[in-house]
N, C-alpha and C. Protein backbone atom coordinates (compact mmCIF):
# COMPACT_ATOMS: atom_id res chain seq x y z
N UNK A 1 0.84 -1.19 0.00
CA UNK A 1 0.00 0.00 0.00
C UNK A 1 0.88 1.24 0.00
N UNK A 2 0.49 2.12 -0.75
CA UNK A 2 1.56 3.25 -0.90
C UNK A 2 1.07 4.32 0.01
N UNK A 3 1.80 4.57 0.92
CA UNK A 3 2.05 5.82 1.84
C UNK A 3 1.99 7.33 1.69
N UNK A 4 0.41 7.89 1.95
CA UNK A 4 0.35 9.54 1.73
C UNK A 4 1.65 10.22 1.78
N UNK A 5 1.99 11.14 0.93
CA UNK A 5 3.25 11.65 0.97
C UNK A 5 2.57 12.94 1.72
N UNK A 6 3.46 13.19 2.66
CA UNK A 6 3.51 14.51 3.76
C UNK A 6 3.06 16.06 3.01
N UNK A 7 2.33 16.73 3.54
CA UNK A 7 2.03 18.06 3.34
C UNK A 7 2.99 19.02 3.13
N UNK A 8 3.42 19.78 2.30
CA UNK A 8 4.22 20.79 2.24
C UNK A 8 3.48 22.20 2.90
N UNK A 9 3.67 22.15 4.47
CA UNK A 9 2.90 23.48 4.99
C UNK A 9 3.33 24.50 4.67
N UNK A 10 4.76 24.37 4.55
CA UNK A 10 5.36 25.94 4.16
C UNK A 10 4.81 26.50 3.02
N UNK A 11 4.87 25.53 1.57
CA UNK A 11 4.68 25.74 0.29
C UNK A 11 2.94 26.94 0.37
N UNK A 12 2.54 25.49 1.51
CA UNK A 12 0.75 26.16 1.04
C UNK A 12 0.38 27.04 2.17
N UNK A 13 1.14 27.56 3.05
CA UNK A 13 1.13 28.84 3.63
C UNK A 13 1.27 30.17 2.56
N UNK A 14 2.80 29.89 2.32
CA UNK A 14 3.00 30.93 1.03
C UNK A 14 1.67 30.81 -0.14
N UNK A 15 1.34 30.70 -0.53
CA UNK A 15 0.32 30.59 -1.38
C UNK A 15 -0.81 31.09 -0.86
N UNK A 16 -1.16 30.68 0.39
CA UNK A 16 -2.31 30.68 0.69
C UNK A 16 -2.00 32.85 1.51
N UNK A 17 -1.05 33.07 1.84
CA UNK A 17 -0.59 34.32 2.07
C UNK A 17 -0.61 35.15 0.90
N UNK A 18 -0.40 34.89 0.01
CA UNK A 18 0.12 35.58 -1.43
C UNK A 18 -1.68 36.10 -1.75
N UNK A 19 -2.39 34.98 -2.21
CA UNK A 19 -3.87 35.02 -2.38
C UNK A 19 -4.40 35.97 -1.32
N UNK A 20 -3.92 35.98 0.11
CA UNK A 20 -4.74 36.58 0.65
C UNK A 20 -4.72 38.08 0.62
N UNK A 21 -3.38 38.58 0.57
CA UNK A 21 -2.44 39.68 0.44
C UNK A 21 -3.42 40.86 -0.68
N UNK A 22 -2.65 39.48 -2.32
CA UNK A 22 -3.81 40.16 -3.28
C UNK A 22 -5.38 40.47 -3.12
N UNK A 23 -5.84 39.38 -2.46
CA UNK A 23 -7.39 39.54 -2.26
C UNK A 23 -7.92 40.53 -1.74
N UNK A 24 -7.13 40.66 -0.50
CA UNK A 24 -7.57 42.16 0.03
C UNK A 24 -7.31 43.24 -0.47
N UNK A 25 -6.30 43.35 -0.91
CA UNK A 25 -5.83 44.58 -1.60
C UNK A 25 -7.02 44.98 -2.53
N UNK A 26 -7.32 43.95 -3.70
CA UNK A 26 -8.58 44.36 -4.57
C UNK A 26 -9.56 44.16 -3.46
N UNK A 27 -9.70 43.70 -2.65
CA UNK A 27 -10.73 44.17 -2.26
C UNK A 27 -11.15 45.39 -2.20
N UNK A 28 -9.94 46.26 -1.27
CA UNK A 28 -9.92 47.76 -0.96
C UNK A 28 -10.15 48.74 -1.52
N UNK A 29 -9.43 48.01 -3.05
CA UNK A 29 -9.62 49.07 -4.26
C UNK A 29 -10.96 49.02 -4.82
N UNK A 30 -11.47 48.06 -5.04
CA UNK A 30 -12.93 47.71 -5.33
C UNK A 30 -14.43 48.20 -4.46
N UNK A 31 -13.64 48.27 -3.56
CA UNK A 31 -14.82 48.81 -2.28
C UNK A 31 -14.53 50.53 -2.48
N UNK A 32 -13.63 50.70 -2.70
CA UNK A 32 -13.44 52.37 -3.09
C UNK A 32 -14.11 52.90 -4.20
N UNK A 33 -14.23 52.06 -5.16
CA UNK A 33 -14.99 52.38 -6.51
C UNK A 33 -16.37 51.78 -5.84
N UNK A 34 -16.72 51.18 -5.46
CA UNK A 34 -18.03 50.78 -4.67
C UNK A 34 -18.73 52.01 -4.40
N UNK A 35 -17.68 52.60 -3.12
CA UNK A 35 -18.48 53.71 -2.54
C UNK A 35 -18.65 54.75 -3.60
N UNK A 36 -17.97 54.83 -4.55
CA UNK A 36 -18.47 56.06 -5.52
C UNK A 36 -19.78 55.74 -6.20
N UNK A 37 -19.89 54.37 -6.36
CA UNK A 37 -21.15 53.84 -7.17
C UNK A 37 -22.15 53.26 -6.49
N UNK A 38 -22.58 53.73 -5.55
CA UNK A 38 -23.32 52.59 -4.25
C UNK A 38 -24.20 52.04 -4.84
N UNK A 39 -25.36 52.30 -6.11
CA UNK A 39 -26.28 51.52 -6.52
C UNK A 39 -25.87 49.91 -7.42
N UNK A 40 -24.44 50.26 -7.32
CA UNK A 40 -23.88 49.36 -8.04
C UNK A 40 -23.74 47.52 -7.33
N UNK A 41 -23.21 46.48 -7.75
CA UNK A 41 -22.96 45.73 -7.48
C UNK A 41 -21.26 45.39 -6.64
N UNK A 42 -20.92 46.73 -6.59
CA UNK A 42 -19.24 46.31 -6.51
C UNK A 42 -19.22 46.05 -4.64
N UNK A 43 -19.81 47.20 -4.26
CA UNK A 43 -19.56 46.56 -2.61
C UNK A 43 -19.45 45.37 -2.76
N UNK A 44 -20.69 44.79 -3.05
CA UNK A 44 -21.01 43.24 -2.49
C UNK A 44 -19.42 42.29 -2.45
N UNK A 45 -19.04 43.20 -4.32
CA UNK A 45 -18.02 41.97 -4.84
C UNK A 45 -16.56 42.69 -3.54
N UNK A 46 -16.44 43.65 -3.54
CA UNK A 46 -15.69 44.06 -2.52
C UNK A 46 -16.03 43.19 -1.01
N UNK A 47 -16.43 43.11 -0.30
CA UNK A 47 -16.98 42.70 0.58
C UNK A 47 -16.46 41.19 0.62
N UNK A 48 -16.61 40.22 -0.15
CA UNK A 48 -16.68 38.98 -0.92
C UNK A 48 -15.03 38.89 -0.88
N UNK A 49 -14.41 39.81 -1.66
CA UNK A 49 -12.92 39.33 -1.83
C UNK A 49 -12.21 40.48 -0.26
N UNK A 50 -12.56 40.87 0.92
CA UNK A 50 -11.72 40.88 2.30
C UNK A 50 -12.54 39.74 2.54
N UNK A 51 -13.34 38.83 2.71
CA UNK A 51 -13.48 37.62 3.77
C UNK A 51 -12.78 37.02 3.16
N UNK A 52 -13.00 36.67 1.40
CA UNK A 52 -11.57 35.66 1.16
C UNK A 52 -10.46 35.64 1.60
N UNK A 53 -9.87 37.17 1.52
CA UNK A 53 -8.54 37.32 1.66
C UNK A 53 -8.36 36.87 3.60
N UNK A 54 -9.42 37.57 4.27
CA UNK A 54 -9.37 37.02 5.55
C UNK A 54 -9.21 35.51 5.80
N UNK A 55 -10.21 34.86 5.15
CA UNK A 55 -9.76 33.18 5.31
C UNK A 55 -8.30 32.78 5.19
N UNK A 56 -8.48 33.40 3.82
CA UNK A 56 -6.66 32.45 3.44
C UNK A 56 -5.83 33.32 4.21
N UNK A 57 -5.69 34.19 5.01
CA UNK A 57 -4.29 34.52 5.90
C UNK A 57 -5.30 33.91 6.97
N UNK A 58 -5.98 33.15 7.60
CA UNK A 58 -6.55 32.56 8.71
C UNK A 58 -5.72 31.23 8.34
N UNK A 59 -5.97 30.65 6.91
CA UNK A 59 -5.26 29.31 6.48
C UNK A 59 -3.99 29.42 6.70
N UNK A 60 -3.17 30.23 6.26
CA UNK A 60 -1.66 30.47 6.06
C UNK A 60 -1.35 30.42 7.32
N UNK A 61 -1.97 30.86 8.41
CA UNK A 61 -1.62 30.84 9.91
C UNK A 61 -1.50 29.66 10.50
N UNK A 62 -2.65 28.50 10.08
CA UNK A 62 -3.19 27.28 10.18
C UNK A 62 -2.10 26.14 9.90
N UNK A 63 -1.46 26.81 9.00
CA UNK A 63 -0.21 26.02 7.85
C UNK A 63 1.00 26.27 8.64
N UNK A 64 1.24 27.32 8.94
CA UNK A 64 1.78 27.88 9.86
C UNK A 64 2.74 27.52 11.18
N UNK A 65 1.14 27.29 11.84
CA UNK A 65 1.11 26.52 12.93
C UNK A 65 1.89 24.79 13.23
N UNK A 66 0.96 24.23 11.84
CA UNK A 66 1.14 23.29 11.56
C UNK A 66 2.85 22.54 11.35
N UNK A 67 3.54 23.51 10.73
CA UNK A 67 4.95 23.31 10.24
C UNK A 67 5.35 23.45 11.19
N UNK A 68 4.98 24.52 12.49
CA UNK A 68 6.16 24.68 13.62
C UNK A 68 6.23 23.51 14.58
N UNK A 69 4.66 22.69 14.77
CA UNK A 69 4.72 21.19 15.41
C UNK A 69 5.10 20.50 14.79
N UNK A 70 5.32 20.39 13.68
CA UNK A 70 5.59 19.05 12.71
C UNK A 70 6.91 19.42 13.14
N UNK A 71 8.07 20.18 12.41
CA UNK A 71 9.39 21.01 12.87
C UNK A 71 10.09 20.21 14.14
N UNK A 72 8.82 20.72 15.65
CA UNK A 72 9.22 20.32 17.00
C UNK A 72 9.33 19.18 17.27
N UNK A 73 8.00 18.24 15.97
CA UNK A 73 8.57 16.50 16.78
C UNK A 73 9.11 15.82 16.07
N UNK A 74 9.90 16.63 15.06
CA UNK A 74 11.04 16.03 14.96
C UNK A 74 10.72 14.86 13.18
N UNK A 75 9.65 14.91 12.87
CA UNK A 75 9.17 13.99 11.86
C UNK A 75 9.31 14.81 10.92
């Protein structure tokens, strides 16, 4: 039987940081053109990409975490 090969936490921290970084950023910018257009649809989409971006630096933390126990016991 072949053996799950181990998680690369670091790899999918970075990634999951990078995504979040960008996400918010358009978010910010998007919610700025929002408020000029309020009848518009953009809040919403603003709104939509800071919780993404919030998740994935919640994940990246998660990954994070994860690498510094894996790291400590030694596996």
């Amino acid at each position: 039987m072949q053996e799950p090969s181990p998680r690369n936490w670091r790899m999918n921290a970075l990634i999951a940081r990078s995504a979040g970084v960008l996400a918010i950023a358009l978010g910010f910018v998007i919610g700025m053109y929002g408020l000029d257009h309020p009848s518009s649809h953009w809040l919403q989409t603003a709104l939509g990409l800071l919780v993404t971006g919030m998740l994935a630096q919640g994940y990246a933390l998660y990954c994070s975490i994860k690498r510094m126990q894996q790291l400590n016991s030694g596996s």
